[in-house]
N, C-alpha and C. Protein backbone atom coordinates (compact mmCIF):
# COMPACT_ATOMS: atom_id res chain seq x y z
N UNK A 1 54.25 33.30 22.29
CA UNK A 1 53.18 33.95 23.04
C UNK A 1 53.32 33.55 24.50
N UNK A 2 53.23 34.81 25.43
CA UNK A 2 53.15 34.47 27.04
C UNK A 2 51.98 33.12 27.35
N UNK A 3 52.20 33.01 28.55
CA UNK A 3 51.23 31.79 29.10
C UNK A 3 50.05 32.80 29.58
N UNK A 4 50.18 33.46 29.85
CA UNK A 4 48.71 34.92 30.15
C UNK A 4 47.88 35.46 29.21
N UNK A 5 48.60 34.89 28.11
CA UNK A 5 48.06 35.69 26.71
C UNK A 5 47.34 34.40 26.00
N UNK A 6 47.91 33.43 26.19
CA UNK A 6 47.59 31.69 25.54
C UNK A 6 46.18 31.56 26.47
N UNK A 7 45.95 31.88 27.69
CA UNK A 7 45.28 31.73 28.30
C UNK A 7 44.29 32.39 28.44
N UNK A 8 44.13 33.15 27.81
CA UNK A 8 43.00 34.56 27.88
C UNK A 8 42.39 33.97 26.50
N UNK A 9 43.49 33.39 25.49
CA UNK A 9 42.68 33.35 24.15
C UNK A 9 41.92 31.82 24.53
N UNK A 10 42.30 31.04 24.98
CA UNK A 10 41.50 30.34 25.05
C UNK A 10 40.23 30.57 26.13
N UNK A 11 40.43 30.99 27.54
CA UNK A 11 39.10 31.23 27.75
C UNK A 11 37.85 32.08 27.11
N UNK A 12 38.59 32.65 25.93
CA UNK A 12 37.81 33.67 25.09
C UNK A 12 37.27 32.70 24.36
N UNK A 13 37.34 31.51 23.66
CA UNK A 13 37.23 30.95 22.75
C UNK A 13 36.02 30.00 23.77
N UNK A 14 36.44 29.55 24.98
CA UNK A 14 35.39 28.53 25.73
C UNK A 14 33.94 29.79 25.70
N UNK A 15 34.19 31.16 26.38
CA UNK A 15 33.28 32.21 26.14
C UNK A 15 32.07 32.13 24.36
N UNK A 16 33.14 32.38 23.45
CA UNK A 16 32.65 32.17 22.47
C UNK A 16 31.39 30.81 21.96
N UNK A 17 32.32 29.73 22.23
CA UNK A 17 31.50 28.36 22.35
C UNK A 17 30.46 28.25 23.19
N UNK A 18 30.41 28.46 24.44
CA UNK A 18 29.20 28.62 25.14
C UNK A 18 28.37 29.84 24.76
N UNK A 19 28.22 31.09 24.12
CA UNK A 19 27.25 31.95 23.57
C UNK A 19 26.97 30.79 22.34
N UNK A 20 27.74 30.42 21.79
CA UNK A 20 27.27 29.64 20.26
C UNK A 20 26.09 28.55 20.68
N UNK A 21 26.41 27.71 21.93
CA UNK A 21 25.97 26.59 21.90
C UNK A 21 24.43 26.98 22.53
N UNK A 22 24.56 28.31 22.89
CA UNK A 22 23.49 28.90 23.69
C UNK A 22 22.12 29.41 22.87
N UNK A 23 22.65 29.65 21.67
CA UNK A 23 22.14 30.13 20.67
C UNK A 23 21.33 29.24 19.48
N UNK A 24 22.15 27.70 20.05
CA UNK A 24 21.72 26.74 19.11
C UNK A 24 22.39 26.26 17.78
N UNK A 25 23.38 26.65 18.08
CA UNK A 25 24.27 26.50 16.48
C UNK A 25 25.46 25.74 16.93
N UNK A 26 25.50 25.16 15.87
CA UNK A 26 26.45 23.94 15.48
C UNK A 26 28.13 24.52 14.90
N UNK A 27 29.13 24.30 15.78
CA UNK A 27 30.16 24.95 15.03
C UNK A 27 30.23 25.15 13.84
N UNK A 28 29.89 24.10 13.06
CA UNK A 28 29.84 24.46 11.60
C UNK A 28 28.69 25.63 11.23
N UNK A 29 27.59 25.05 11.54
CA UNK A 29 26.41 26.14 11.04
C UNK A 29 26.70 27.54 11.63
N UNK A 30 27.61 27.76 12.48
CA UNK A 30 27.71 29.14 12.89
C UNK A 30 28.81 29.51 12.18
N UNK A 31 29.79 29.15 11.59
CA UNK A 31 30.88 29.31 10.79
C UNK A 31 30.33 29.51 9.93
N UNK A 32 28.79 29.15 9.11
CA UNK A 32 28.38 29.40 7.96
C UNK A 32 27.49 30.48 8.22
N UNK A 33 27.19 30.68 9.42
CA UNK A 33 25.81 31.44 9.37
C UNK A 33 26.86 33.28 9.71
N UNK A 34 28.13 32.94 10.05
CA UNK A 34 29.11 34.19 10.03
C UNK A 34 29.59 34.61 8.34
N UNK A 35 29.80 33.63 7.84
CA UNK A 35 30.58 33.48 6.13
C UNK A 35 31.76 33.42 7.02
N UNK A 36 32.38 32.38 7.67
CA UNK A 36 33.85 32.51 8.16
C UNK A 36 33.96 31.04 7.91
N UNK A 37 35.46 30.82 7.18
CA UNK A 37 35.99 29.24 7.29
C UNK A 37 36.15 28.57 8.55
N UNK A 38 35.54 27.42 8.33
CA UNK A 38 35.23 26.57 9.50
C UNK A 38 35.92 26.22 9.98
N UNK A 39 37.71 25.88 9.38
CA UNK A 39 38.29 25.38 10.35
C UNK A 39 38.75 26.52 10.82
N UNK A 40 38.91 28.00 10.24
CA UNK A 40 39.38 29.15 10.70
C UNK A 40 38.82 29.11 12.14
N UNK A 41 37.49 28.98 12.32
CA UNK A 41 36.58 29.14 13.18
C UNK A 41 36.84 28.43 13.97
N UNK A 42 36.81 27.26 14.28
CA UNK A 42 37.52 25.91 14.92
C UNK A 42 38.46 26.46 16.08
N UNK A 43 39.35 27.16 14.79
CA UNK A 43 41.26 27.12 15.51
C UNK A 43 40.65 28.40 16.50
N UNK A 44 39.48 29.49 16.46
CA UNK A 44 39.46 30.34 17.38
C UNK A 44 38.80 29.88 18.54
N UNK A 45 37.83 28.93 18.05
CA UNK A 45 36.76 28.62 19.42
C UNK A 45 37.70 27.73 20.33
N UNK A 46 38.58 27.05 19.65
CA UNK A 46 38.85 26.15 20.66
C UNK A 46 40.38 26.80 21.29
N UNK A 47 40.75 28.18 21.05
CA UNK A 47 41.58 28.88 21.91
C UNK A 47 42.91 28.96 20.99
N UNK A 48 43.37 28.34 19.56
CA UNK A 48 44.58 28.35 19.05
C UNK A 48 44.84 28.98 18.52
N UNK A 49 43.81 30.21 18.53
CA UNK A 49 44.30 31.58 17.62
C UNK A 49 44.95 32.39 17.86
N UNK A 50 46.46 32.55 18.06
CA UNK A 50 46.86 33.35 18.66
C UNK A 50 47.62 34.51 17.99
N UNK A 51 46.99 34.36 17.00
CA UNK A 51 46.80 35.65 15.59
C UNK A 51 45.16 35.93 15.61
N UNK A 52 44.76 35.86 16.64
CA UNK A 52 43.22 36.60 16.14
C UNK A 52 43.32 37.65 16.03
N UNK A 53 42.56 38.62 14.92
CA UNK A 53 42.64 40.11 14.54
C UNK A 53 40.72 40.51 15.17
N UNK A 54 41.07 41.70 15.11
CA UNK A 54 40.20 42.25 16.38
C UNK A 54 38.48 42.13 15.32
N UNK A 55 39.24 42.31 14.10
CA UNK A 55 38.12 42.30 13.11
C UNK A 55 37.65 41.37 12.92
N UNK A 56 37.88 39.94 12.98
CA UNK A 56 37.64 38.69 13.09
C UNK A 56 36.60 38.51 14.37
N UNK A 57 37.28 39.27 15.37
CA UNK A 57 36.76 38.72 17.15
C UNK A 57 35.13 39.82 16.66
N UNK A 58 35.33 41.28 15.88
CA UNK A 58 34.51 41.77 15.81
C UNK A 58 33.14 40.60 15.22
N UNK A 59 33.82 40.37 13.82
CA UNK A 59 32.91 39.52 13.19
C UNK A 59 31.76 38.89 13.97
N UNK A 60 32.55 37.89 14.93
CA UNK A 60 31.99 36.71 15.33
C UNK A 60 31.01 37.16 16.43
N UNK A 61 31.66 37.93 17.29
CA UNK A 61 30.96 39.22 18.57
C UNK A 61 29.27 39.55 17.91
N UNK A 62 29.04 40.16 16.86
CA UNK A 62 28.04 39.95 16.25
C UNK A 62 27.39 39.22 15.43
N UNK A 63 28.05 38.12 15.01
CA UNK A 63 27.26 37.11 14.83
C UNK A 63 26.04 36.85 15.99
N UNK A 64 26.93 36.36 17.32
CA UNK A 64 26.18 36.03 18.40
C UNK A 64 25.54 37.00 18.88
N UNK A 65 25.48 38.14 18.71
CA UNK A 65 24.41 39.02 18.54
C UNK A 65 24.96 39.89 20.53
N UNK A 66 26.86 40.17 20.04
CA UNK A 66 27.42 40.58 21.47
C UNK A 66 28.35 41.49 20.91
N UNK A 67 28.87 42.69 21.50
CA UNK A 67 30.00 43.16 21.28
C UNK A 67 31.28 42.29 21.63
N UNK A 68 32.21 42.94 21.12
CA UNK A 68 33.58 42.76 21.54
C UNK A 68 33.54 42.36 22.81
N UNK A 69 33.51 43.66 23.56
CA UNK A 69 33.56 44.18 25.14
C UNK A 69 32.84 42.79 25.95
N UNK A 70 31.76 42.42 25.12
CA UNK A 70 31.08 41.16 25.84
C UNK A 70 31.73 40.00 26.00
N UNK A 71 32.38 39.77 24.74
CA UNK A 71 33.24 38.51 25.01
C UNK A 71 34.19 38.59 25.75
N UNK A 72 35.23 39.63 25.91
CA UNK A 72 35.82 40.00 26.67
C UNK A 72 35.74 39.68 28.24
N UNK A 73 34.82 40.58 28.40
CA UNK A 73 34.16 40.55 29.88
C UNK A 73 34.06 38.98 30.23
N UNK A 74 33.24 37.91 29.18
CA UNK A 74 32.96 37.02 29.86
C UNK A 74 34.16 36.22 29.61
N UNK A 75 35.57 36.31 28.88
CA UNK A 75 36.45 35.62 29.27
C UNK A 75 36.83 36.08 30.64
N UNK A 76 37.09 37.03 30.99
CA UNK A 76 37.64 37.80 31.84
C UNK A 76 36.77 37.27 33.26
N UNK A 77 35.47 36.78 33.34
CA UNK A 77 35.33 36.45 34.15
C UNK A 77 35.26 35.16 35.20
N UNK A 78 35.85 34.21 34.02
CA UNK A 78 36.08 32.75 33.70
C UNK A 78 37.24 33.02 34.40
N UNK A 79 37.95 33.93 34.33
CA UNK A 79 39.34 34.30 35.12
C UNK A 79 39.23 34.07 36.28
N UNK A 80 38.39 35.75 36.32
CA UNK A 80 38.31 35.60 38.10
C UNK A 80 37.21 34.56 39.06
N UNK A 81 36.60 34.13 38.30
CA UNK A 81 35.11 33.42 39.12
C UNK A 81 34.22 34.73 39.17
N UNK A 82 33.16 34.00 39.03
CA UNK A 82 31.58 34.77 39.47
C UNK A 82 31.77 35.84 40.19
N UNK A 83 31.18 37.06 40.23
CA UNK A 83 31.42 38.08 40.83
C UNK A 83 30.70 38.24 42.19
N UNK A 84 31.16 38.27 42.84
CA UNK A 84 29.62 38.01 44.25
C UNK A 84 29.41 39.43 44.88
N UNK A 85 28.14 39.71 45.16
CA UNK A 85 27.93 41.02 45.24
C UNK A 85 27.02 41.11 46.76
């Protein structure tokens, strides 16, 4: 896997963790409160998934009660910095 691609999955995964932690859930209890294996869950939040399937990212996207597009966006903006308007 590119270093652009390693890098996107993990800021997706810091994205992910901060909606989780925002929400009040405990990696584990959100791995349970999805029905997804915990360490499955683990290897995505903390960026080592670099087989994540879109249906998986779907899964979890609504768990936290976000689309796809949302997580997305907020890796994507971890990229560029804050948008200043």
């Amino acid at each position: 896997m590119n270093t652009g691609a390693s890098t996107f999955v993990a800021r997706l995964g810091r994205a992910i963790r901060t909606r989780r932690k925002s929400l009040g859930f405990t990696e584990e209890g959100f791995a349970d409160h999805i029905g997804m294996n915990r360490t499955r869950y683990g290897i995505i939040e903390r960026g080592k998934a670099h087989g994540l399937r879109i249906l998986a990212l779907d899964h979890i996207a609504r768990g936290l009660g976000l689309e796809v597009a949302d997580l997305v966006r907020k890796a994507e903006v971890r990229r560029r910095g804050p948008q200043r308007r």
